[in-house]
Protein backbone atom coordinates (compact mmCIF):
# COMPACT_ATOMS: atom_id res chain seq x y z
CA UNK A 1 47.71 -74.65 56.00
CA UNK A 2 45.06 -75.78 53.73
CA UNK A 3 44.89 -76.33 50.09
CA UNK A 4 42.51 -73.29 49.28
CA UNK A 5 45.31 -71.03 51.30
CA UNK A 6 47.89 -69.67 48.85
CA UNK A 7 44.43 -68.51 46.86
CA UNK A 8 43.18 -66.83 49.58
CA UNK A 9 46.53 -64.65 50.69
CA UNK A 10 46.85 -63.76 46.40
CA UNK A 11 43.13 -62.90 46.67
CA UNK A 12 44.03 -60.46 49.79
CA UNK A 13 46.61 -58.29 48.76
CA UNK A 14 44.66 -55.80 47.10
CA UNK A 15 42.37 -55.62 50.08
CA UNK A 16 45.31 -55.40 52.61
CA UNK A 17 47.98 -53.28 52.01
CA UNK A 18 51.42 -54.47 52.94
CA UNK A 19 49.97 -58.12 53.33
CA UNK A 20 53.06 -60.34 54.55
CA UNK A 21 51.31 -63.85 55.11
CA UNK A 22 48.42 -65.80 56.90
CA UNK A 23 48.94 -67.33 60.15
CA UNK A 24 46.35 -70.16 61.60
CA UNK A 25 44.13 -71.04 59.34
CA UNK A 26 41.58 -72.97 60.95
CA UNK A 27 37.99 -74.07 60.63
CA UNK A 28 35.85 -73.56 63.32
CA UNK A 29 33.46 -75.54 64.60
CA UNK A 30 30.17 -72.96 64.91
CA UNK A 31 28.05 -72.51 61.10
CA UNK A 32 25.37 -75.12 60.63
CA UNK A 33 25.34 -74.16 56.52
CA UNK A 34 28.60 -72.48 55.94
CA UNK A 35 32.17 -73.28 56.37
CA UNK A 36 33.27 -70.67 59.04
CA UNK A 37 37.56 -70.01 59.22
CA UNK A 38 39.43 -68.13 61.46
CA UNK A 39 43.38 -66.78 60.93
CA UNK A 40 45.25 -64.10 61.42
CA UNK A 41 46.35 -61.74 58.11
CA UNK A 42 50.48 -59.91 59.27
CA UNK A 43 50.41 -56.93 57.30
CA UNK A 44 53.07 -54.42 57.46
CA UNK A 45 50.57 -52.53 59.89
CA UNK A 46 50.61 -55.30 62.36
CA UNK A 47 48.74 -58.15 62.51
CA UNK A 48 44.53 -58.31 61.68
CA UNK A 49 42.34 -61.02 63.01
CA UNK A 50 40.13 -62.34 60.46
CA UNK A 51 37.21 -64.46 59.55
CA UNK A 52 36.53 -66.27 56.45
CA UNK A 53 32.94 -67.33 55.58
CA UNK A 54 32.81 -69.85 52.95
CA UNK A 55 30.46 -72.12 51.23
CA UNK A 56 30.69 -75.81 51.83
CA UNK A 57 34.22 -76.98 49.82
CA UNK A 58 33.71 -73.28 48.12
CA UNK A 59 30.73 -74.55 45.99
CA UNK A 60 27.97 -71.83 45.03
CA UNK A 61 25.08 -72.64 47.00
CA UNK A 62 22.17 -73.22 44.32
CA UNK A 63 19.52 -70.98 45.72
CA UNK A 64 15.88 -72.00 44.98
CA UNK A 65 12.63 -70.47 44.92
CA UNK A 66 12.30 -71.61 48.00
CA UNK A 67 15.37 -70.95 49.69
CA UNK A 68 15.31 -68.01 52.37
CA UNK A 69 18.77 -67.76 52.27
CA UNK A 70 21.04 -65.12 50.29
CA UNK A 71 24.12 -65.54 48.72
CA UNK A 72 27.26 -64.59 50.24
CA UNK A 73 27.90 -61.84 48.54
CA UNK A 74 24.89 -60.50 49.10
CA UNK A 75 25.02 -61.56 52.75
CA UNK A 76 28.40 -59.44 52.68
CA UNK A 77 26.56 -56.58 50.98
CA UNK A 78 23.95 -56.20 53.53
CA UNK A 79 26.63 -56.04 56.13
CA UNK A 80 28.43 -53.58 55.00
CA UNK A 81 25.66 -51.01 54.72
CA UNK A 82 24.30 -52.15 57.94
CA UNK A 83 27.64 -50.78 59.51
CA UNK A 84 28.31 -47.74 57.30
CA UNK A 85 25.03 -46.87 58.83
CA UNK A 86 26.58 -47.61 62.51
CA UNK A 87 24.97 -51.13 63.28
CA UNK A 88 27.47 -52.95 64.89
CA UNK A 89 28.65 -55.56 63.14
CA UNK A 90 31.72 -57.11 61.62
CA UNK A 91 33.84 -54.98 58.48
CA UNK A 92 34.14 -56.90 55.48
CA UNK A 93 37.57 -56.79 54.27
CA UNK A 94 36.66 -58.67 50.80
CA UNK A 95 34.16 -60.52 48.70
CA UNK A 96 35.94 -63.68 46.83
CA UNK A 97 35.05 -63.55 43.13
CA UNK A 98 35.20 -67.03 41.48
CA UNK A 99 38.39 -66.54 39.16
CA UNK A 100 40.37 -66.44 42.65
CA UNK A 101 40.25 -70.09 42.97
CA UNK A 102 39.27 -69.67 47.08
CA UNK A 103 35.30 -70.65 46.09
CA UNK A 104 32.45 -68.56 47.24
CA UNK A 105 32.70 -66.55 50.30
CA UNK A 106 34.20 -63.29 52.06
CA UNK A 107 36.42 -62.30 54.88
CA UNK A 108 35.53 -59.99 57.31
CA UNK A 109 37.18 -59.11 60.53
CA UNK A 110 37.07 -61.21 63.94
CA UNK A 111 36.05 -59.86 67.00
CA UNK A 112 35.87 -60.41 70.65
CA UNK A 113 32.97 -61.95 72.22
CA UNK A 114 31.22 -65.26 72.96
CA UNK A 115 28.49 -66.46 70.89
CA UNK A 116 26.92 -69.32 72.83
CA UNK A 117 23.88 -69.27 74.93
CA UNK A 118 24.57 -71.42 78.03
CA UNK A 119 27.70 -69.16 78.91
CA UNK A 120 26.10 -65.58 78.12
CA UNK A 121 23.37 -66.47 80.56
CA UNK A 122 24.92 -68.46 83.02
CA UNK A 123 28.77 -67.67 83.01
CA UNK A 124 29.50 -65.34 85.96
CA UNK A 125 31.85 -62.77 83.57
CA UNK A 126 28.04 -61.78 82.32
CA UNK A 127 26.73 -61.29 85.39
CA UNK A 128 27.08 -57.56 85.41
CA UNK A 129 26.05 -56.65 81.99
CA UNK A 130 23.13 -59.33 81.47
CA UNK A 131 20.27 -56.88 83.00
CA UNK A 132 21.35 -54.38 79.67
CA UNK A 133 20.97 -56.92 77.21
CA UNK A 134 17.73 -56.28 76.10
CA UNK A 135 17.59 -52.90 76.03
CA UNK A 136 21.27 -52.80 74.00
CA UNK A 137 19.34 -54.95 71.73
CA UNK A 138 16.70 -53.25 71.16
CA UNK A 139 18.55 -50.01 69.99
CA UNK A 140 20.52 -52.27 67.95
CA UNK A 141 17.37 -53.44 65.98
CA UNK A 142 16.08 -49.85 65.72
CA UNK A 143 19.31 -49.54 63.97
CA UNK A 144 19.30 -52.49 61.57
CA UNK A 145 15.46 -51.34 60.93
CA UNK A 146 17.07 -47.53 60.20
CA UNK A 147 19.28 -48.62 57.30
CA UNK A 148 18.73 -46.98 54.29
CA UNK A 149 17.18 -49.73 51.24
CA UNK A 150 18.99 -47.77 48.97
CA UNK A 151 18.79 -48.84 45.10
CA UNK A 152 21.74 -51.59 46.02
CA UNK A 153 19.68 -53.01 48.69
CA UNK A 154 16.35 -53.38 46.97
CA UNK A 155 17.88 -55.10 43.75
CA UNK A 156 20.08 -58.23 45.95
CA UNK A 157 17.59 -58.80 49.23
CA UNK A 158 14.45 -60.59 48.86
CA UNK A 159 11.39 -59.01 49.92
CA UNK A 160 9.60 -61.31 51.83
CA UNK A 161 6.62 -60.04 54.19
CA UNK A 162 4.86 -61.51 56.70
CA UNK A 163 1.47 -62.98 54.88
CA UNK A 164 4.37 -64.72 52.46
CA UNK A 165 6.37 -65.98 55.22
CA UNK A 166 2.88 -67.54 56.63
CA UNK A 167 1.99 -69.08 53.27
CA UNK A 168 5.57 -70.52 52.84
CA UNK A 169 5.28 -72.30 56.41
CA UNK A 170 1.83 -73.13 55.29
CA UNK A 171 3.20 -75.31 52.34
CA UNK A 172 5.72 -76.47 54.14
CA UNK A 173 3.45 -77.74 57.28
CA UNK A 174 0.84 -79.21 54.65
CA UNK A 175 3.19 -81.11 52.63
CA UNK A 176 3.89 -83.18 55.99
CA UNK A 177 0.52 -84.18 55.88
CA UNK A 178 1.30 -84.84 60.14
CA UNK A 179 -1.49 -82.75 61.54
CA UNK A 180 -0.87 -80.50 64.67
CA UNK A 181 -4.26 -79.16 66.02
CA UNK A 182 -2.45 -76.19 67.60
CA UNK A 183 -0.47 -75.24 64.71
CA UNK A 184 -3.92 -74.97 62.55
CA UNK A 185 -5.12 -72.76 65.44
CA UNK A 186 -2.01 -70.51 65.58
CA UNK A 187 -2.56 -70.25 61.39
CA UNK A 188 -6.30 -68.97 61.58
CA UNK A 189 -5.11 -66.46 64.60
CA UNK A 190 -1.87 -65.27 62.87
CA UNK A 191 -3.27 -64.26 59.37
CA UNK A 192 -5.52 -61.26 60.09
CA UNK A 193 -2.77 -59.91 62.29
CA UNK A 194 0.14 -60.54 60.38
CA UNK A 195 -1.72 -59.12 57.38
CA UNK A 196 -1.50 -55.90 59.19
CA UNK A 197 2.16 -54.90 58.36
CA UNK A 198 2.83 -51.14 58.64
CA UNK A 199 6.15 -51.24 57.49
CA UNK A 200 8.97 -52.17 55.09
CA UNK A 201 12.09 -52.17 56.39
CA UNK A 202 15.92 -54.04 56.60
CA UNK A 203 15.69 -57.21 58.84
CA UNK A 204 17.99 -59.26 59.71
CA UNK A 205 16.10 -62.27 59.71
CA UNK A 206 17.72 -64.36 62.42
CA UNK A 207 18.80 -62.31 65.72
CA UNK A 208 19.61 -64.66 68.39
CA UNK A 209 21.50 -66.57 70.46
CA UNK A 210 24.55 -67.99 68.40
CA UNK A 211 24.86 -65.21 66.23
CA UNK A 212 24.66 -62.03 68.73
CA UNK A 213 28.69 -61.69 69.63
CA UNK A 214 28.66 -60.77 73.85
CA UNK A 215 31.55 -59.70 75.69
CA UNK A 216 31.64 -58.26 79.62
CA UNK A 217 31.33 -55.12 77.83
CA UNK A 218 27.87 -55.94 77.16
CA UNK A 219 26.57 -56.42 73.13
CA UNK A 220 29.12 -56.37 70.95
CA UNK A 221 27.84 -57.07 67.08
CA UNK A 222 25.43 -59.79 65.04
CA UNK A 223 26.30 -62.36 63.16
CA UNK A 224 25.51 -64.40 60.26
CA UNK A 225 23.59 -62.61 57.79
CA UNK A 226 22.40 -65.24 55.65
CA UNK A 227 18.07 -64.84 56.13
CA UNK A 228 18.93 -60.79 55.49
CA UNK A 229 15.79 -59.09 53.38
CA UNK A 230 13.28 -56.36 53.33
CA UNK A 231 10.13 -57.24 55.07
CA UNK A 232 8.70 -56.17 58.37
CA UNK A 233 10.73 -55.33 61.05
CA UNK A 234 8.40 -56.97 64.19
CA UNK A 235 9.89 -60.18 62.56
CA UNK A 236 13.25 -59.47 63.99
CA UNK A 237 11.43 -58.36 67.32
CA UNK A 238 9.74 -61.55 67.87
CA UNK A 239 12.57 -64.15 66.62
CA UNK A 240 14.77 -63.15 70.04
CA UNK A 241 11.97 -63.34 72.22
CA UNK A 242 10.76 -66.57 70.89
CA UNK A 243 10.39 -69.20 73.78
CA UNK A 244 13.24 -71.44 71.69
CA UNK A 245 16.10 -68.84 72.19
CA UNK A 246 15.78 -68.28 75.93
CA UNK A 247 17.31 -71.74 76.84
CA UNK A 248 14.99 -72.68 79.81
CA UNK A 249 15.00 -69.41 81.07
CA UNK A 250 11.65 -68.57 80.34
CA UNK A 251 10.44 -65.57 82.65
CA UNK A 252 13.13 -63.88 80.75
CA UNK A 253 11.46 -62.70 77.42
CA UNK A 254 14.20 -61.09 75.68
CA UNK A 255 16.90 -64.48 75.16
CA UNK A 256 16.49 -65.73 78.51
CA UNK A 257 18.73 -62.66 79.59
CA UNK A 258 15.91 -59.43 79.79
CA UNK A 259 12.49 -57.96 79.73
CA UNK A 260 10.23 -57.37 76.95
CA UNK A 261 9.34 -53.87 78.10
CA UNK A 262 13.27 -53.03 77.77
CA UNK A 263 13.72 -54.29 74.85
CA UNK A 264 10.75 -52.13 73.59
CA UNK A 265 12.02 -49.26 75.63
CA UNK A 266 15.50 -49.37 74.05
CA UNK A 267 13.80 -49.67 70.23
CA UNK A 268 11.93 -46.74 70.91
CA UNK A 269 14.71 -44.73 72.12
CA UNK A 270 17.16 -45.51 69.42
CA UNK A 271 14.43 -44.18 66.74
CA UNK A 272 12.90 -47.40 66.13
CA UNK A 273 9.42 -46.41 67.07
CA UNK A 274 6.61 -47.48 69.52
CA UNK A 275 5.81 -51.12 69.27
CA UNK A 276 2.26 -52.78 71.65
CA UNK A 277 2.80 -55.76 73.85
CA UNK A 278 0.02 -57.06 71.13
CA UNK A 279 1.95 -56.39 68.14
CA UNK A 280 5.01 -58.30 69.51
CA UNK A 281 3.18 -61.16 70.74
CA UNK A 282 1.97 -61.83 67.33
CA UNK A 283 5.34 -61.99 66.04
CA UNK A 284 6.54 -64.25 69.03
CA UNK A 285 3.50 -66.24 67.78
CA UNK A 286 4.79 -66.74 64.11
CA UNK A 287 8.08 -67.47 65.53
CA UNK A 288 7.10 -69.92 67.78
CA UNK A 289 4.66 -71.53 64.74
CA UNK A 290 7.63 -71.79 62.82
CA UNK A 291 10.37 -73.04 64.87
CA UNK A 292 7.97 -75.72 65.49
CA UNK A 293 7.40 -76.20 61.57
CA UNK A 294 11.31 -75.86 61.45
CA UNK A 295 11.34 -79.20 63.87
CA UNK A 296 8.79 -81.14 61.77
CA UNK A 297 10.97 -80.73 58.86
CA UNK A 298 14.41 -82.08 61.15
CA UNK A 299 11.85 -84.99 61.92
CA UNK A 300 11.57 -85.31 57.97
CA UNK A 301 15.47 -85.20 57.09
CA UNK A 302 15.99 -87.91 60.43
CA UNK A 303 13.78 -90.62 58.06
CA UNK A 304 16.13 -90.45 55.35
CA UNK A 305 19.53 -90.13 57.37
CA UNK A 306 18.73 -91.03 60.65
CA UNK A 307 20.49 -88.92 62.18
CA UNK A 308 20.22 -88.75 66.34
CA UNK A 309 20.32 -85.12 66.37
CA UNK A 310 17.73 -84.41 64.06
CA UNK A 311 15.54 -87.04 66.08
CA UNK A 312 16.36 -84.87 68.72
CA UNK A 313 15.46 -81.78 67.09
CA UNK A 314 12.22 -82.87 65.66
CA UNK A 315 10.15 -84.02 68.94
CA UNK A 316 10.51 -80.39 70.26
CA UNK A 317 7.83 -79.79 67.65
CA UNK A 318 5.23 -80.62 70.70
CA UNK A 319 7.48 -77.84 72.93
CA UNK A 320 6.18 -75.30 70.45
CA UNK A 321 2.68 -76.67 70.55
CA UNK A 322 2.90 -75.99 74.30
CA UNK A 323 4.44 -72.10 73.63
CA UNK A 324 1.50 -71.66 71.43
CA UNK A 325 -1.20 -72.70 73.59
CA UNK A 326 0.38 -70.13 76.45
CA UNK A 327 0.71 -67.62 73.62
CA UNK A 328 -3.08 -67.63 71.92
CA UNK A 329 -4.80 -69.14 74.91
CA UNK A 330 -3.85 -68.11 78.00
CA UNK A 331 -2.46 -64.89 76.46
CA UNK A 332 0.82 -65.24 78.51
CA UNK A 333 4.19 -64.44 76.42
């Protein structure tokens, strides 16, 4: 067990009646910013698998002006009334507060399913359920997109919409000062268009590969709520298809695994609306602009720690470059 664990059964037993003990407590390896834990709670009930999501050592996170990142608890709130309102996604059991001696954080329940890209779309077990995958995600956004921003909502998430995403990448990609002739294209073509937001609604902020949970059932949940706010919802449309996510698989739009057109279909469908092959690419634009931004800053942290994997990270910078020219040029997503 670890030291943190005695805390963290005391902090349970309100949330889990007839708690008896915690069985295999153990960090995982998956969670780039956050600790992620996974054990098993034996309740009188029988046993419930668990996850525990947990800032680094249990430290509050200082969140800056800057930061597109929400608290925990706030990543646990949006959650929650993401699956009252029947998005799939984990149940959280309970929100630490800081007088439990556990450190910031909240458990919520494990479930089945396989997280990581190279398996989903080339593991045979898939095989039979990969030619759904866009369209099960695209209901699944027209559900996120559905929740209510009740009172709640509005006063913990950000609101962050698309001309303020643009000037925040701006900044960023200035204060470089490393010039990308292609990036200052794909900033002149994105802000008319992106200026042209039609709605406000819940977005996840980060729906992927690594945090969309797949089983040979077919979509299962989404992970990893940390980017949640209110802004517009094409964001969350054009993240997935991003050329970055589909693994080398690029005449698959949708993750390397589907079609755009299905994924459109199956938002429209689920209640999400009717969204252009135009209005998505300029998303898949911005996404594409910023992953590459995204890689010029890994280029920035590898001078000060020299670290081979953000090396590695930063040269694909000149991947996106390439995306973008096939995206505003040749007009081929």
């Amino acid at each position: 067990m670890n030291d943190f664990a005695p805390a963290l059964e005391r902090a349970l037993k309100p949330s889990l009646p007839g708690l008896q003990g915690l069985n295999g407590l153990t960090r995982l390896s998956g969670g780039a910013s956050q600790e992620t834990w996974s054990f098993d709670a034996v309740c009188d009930g029988g046993v419930i698998p668990l996850i525990l999501r947990r800032a680094p050592d249990g430290q509050p996170r200082v969140i800056t002006e800057t930061s597109t990142a929400v608290p925990l608890a706030t990543e646990a709130i949006a959650i929650e009334a993401s699956r009252t309102a029947g998005v799939r996604a984990p149940r959280v059991r309970h929100v630490l507060k800081p007088e439990e001696g556990v450190g910031e954080g909240y458990v919520m329940d494990r479930l089945q399913g396989e997280t990581i890209a190279r398996k989903i779309l080339r593991d045979k077990e898939f095989d039979a359920i990969r030619p759904d995958l866009a369209r099960q995600c695209g209901e699944e956004l027209a559900r996120i997109h559905a929740v209510e921003l009740t009172p709640e909502l509005r006063k913990v998430l950000p609101v962050v919409d698309g001309p303020t995403q643009l000037r925040r990448y701006r900044d960023m990609y200035d204060l470089y000062n490393y010039p990308h002739p292609m990036f200052e294209i794909a900033f002149k073509w994105l802000e008319p268009r992106m200026a042209q937001a039609k709605r406000q609604a819940l977005v996840h902020g980060d729906f992927r590969h690594g945090n969309l949970l797949i089983s040979p059932r077919g979509y299962e949940a989404v992970l990893d709520w940390e980017l949640a706010h209110i802004g517009d919802p094409l964001e969350d449309i054009g993240w997935i298809c991003t050329n970055t996510w589909r693994f080398g698989v690029q005449e698959k739009v949708v993750g390397g695994f589907g079609d755009l057109q299905d994924l459109l279909a199956g938002y429209e469908i689920a209640g999400g609306g009717t969204i252009s092959i135009d209005d998505a690419r300029t998303w898949i634009v911005y996404g594409s602009l910023k992953w590459g931004i995204m890689c010029m800053s890994m280029y920035q942290g590898f001078l000060r720690d020299h670290s081979v994997e953000r090396a590695a990270i930063g040269r694909r910078s000149s991947e996106t470059e390439v995306d973008l020219i096939n995206l505003i040029i040749r007009g081929k997503i």
